[in-house]
PDB file of N, CA and C in Angstrom:
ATOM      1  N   UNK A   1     131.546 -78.527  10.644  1.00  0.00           N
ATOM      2  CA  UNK A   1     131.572 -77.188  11.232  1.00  0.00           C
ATOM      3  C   UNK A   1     131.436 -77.276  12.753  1.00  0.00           C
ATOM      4  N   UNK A   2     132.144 -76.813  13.408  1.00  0.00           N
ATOM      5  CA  UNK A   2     132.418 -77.087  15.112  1.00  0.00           C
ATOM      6  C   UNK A   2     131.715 -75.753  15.297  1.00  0.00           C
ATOM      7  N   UNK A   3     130.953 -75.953  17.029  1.00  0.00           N
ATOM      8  CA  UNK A   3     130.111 -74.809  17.033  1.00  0.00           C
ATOM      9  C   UNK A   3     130.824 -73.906  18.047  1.00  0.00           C
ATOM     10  N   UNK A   4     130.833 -72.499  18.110  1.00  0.00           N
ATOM     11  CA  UNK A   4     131.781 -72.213  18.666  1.00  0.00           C
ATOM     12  C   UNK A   4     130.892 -72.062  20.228  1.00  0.00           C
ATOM     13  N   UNK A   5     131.581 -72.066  21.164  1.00  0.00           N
ATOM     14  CA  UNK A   5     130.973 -71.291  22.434  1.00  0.00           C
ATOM     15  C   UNK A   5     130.332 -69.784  22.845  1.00  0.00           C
ATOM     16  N   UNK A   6     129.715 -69.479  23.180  1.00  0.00           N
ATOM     17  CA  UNK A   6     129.604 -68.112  23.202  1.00  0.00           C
ATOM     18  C   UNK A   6     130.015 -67.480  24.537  1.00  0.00           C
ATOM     19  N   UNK A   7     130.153 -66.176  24.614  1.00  0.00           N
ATOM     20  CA  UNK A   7     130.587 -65.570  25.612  1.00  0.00           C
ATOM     21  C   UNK A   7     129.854 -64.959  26.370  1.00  0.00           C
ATOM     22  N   UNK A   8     129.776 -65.979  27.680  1.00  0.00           N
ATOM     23  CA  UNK A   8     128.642 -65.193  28.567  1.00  0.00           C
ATOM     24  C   UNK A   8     128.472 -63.584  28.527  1.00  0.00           C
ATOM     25  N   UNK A   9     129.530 -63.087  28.958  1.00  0.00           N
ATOM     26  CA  UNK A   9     129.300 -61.490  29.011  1.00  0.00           C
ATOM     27  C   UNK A   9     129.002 -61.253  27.518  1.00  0.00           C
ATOM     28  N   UNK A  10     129.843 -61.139  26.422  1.00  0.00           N
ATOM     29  CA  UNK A  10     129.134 -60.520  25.329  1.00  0.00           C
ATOM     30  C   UNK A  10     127.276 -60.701  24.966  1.00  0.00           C
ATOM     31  N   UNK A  11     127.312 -61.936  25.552  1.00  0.00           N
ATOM     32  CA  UNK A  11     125.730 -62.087  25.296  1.00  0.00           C
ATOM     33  C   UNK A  11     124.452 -61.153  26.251  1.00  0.00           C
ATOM     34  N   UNK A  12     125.144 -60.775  27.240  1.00  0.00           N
ATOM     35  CA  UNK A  12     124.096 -59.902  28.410  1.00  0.00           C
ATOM     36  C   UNK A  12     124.354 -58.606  28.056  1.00  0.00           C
ATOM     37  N   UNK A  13     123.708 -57.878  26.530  1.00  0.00           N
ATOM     38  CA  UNK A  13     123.672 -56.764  26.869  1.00  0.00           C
ATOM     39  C   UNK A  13     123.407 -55.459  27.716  1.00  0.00           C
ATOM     40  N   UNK A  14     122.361 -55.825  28.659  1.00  0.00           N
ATOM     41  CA  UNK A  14     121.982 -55.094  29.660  1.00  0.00           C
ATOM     42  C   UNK A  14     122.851 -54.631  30.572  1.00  0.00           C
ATOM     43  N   UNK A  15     124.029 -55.679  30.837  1.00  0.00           N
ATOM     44  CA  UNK A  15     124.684 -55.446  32.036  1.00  0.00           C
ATOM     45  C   UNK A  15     125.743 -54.595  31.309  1.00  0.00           C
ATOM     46  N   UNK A  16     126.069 -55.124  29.784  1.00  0.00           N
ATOM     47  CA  UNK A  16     127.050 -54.208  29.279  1.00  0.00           C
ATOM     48  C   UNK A  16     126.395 -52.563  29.446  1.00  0.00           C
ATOM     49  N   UNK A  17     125.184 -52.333  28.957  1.00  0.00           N
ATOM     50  CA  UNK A  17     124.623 -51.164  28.727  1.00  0.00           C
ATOM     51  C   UNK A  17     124.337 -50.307  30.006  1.00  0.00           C
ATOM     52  N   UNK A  18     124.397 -51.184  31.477  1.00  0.00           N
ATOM     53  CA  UNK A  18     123.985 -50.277  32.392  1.00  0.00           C
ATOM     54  C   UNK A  18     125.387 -49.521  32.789  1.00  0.00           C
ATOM     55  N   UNK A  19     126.589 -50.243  32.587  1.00  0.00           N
ATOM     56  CA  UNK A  19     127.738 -50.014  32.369  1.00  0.00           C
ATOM     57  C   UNK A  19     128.060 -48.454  31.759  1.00  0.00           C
ATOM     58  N   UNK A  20     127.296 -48.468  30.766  1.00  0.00           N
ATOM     59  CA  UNK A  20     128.112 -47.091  29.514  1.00  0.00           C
ATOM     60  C   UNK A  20     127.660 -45.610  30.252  1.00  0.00           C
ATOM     61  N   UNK A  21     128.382 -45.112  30.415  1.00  0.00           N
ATOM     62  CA  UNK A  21     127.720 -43.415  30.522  1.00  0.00           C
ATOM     63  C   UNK A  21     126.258 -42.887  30.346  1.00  0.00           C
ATOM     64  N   UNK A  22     126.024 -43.778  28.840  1.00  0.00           N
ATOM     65  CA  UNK A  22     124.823 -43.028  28.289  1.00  0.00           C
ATOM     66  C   UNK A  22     123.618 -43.602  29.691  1.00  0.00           C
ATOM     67  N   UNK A  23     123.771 -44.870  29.789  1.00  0.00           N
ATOM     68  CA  UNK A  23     122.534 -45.120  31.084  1.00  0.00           C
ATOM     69  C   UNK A  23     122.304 -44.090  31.772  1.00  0.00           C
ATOM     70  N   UNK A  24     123.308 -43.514  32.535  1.00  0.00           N
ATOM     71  CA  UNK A  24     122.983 -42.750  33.861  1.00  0.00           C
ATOM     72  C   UNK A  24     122.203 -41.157  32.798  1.00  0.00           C
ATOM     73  N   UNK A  25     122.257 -41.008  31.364  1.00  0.00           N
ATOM     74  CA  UNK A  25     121.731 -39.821  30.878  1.00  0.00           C
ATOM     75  C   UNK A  25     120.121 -40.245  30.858  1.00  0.00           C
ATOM     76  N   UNK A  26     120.281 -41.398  30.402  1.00  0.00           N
ATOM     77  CA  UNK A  26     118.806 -42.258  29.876  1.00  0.00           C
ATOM     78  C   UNK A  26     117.964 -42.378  31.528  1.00  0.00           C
ATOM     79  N   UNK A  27     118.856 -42.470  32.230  1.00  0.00           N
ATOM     80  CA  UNK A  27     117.992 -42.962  33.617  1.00  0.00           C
ATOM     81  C   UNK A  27     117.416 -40.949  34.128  1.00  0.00           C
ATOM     82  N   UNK A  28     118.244 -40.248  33.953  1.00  0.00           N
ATOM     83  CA  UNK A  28     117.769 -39.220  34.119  1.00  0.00           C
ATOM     84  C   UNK A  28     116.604 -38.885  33.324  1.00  0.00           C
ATOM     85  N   UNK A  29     115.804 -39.139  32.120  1.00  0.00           N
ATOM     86  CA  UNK A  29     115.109 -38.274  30.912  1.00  0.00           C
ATOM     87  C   UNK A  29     113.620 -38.283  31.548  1.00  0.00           C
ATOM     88  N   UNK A  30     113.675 -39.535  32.404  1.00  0.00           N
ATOM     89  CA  UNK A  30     111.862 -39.427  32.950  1.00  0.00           C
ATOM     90  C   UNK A  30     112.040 -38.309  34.200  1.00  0.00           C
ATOM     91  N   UNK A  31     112.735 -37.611  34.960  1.00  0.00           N
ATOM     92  CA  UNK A  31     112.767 -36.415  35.574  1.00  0.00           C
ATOM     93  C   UNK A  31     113.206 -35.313  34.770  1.00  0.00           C
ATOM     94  N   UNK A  32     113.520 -35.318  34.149  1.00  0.00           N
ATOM     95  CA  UNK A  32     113.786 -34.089  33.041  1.00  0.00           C
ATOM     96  C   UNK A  32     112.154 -33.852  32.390  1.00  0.00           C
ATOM     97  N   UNK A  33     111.974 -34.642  31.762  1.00  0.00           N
ATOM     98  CA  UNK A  33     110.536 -34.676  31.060  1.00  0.00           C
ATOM     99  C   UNK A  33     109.646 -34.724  32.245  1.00  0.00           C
ATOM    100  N   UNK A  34     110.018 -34.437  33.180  1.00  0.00           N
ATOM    101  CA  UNK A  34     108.643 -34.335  34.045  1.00  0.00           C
ATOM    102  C   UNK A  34     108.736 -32.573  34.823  1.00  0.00           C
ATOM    103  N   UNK A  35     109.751 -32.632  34.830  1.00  0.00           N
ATOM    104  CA  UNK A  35     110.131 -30.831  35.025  1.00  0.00           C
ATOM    105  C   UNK A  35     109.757 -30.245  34.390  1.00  0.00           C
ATOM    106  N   UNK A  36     110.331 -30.548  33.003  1.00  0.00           N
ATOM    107  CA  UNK A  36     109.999 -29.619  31.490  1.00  0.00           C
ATOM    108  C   UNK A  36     108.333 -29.187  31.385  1.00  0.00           C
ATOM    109  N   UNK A  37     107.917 -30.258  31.665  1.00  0.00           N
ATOM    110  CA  UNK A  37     106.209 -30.402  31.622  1.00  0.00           C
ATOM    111  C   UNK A  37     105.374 -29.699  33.080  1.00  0.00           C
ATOM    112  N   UNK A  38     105.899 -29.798  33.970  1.00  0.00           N
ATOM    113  CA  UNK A  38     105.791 -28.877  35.095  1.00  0.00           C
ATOM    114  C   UNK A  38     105.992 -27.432  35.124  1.00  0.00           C
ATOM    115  N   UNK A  39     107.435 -27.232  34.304  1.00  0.00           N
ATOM    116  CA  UNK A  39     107.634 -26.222  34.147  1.00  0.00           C
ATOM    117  C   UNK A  39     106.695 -25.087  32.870  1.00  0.00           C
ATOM    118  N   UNK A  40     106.541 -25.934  32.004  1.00  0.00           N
ATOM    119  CA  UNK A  40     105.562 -25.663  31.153  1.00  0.00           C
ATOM    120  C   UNK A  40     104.076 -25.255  31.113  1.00  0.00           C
ATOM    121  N   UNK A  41     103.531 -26.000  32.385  1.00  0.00           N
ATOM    122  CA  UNK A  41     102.133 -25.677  32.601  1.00  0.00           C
ATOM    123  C   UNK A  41     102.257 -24.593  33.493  1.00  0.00           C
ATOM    124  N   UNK A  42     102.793 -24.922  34.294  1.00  0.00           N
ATOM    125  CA  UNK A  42     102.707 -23.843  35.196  1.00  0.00           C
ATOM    126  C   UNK A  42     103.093 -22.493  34.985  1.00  0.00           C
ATOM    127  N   UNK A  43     102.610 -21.506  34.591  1.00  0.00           N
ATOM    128  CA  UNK A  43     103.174 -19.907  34.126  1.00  0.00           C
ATOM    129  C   UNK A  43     103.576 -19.368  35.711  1.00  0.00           C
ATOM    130  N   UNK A  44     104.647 -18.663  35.759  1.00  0.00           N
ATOM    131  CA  UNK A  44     104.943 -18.594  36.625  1.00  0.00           C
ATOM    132  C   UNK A  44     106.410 -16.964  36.385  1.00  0.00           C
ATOM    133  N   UNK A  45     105.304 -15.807  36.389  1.00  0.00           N
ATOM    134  CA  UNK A  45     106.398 -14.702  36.134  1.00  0.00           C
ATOM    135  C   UNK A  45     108.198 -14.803  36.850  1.00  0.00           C
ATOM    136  N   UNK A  46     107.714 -15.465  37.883  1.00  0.00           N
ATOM    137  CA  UNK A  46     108.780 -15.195  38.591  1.00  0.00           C
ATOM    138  C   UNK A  46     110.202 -16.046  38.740  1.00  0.00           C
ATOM    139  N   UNK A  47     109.573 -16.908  37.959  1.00  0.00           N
ATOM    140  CA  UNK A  47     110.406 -18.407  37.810  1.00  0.00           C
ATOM    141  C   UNK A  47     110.504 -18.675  36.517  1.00  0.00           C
ATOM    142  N   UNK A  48     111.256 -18.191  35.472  1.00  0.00           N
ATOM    143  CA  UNK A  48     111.050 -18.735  33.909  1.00  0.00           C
ATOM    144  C   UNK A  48     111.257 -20.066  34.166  1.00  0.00           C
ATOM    145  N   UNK A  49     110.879 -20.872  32.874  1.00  0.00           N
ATOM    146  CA  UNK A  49     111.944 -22.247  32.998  1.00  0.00           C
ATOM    147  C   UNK A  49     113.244 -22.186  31.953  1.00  0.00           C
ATOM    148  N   UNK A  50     113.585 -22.839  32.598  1.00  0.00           N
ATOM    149  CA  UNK A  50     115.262 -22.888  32.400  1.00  0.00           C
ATOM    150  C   UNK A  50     115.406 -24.576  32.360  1.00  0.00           C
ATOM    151  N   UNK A  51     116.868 -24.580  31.808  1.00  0.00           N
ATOM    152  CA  UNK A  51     117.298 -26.154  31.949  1.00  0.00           C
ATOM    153  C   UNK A  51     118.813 -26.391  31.955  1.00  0.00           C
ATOM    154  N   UNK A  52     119.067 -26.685  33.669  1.00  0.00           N
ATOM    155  CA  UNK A  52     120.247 -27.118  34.245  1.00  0.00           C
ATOM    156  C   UNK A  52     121.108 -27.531  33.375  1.00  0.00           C
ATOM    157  N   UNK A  53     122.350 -27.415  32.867  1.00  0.00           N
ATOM    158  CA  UNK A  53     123.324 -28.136  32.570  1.00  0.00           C
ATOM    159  C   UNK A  53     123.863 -29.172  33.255  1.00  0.00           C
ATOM    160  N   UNK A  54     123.690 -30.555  32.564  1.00  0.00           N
ATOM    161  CA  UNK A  54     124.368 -31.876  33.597  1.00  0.00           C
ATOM    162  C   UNK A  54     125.351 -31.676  33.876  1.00  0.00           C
ATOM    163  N   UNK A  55     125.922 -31.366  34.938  1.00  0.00           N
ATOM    164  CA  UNK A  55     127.294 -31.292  35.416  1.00  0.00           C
ATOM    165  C   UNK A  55     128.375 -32.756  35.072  1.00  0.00           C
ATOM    166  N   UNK A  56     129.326 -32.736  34.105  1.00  0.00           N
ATOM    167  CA  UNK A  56     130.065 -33.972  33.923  1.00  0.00           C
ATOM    168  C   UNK A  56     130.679 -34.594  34.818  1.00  0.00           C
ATOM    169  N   UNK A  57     130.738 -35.449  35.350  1.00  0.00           N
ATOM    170  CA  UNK A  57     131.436 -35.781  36.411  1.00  0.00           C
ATOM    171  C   UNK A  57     132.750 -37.047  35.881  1.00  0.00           C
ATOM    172  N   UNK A  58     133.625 -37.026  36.170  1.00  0.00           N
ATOM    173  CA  UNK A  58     134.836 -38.050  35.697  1.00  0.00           C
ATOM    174  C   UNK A  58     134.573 -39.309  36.294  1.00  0.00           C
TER     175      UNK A  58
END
């Protein structure tokens, strides 16, 4: 049985993953969750909280 080589890139998922779309959603969630929670404690008549729609960008 001959062993095969492996493929540098297939093996570095990270670099594949910082790559995909979903990162830049995932890199956003610790400022989202820190708004949400800001927005939450704080009562504030004048300011409901609300939550931005990510604007898609191409």
């Amino acid at each position: 049985m001959k062993k095969r080589k492996h493929d540098t890139a297939q093996l570095d998922l990270f670099a594949w993953a910082a790559t995909r779309p979903t990162a830049k959603i995932i890199s956003a969630i610790p400022g989202l969750a820190k708004r949400m929670w800001r927005e939450r404690h704080m009562q504030q008549p004048n300011n409901t909280p609300h939550i931005v729609p990510m604007l898609r960008r191409a």
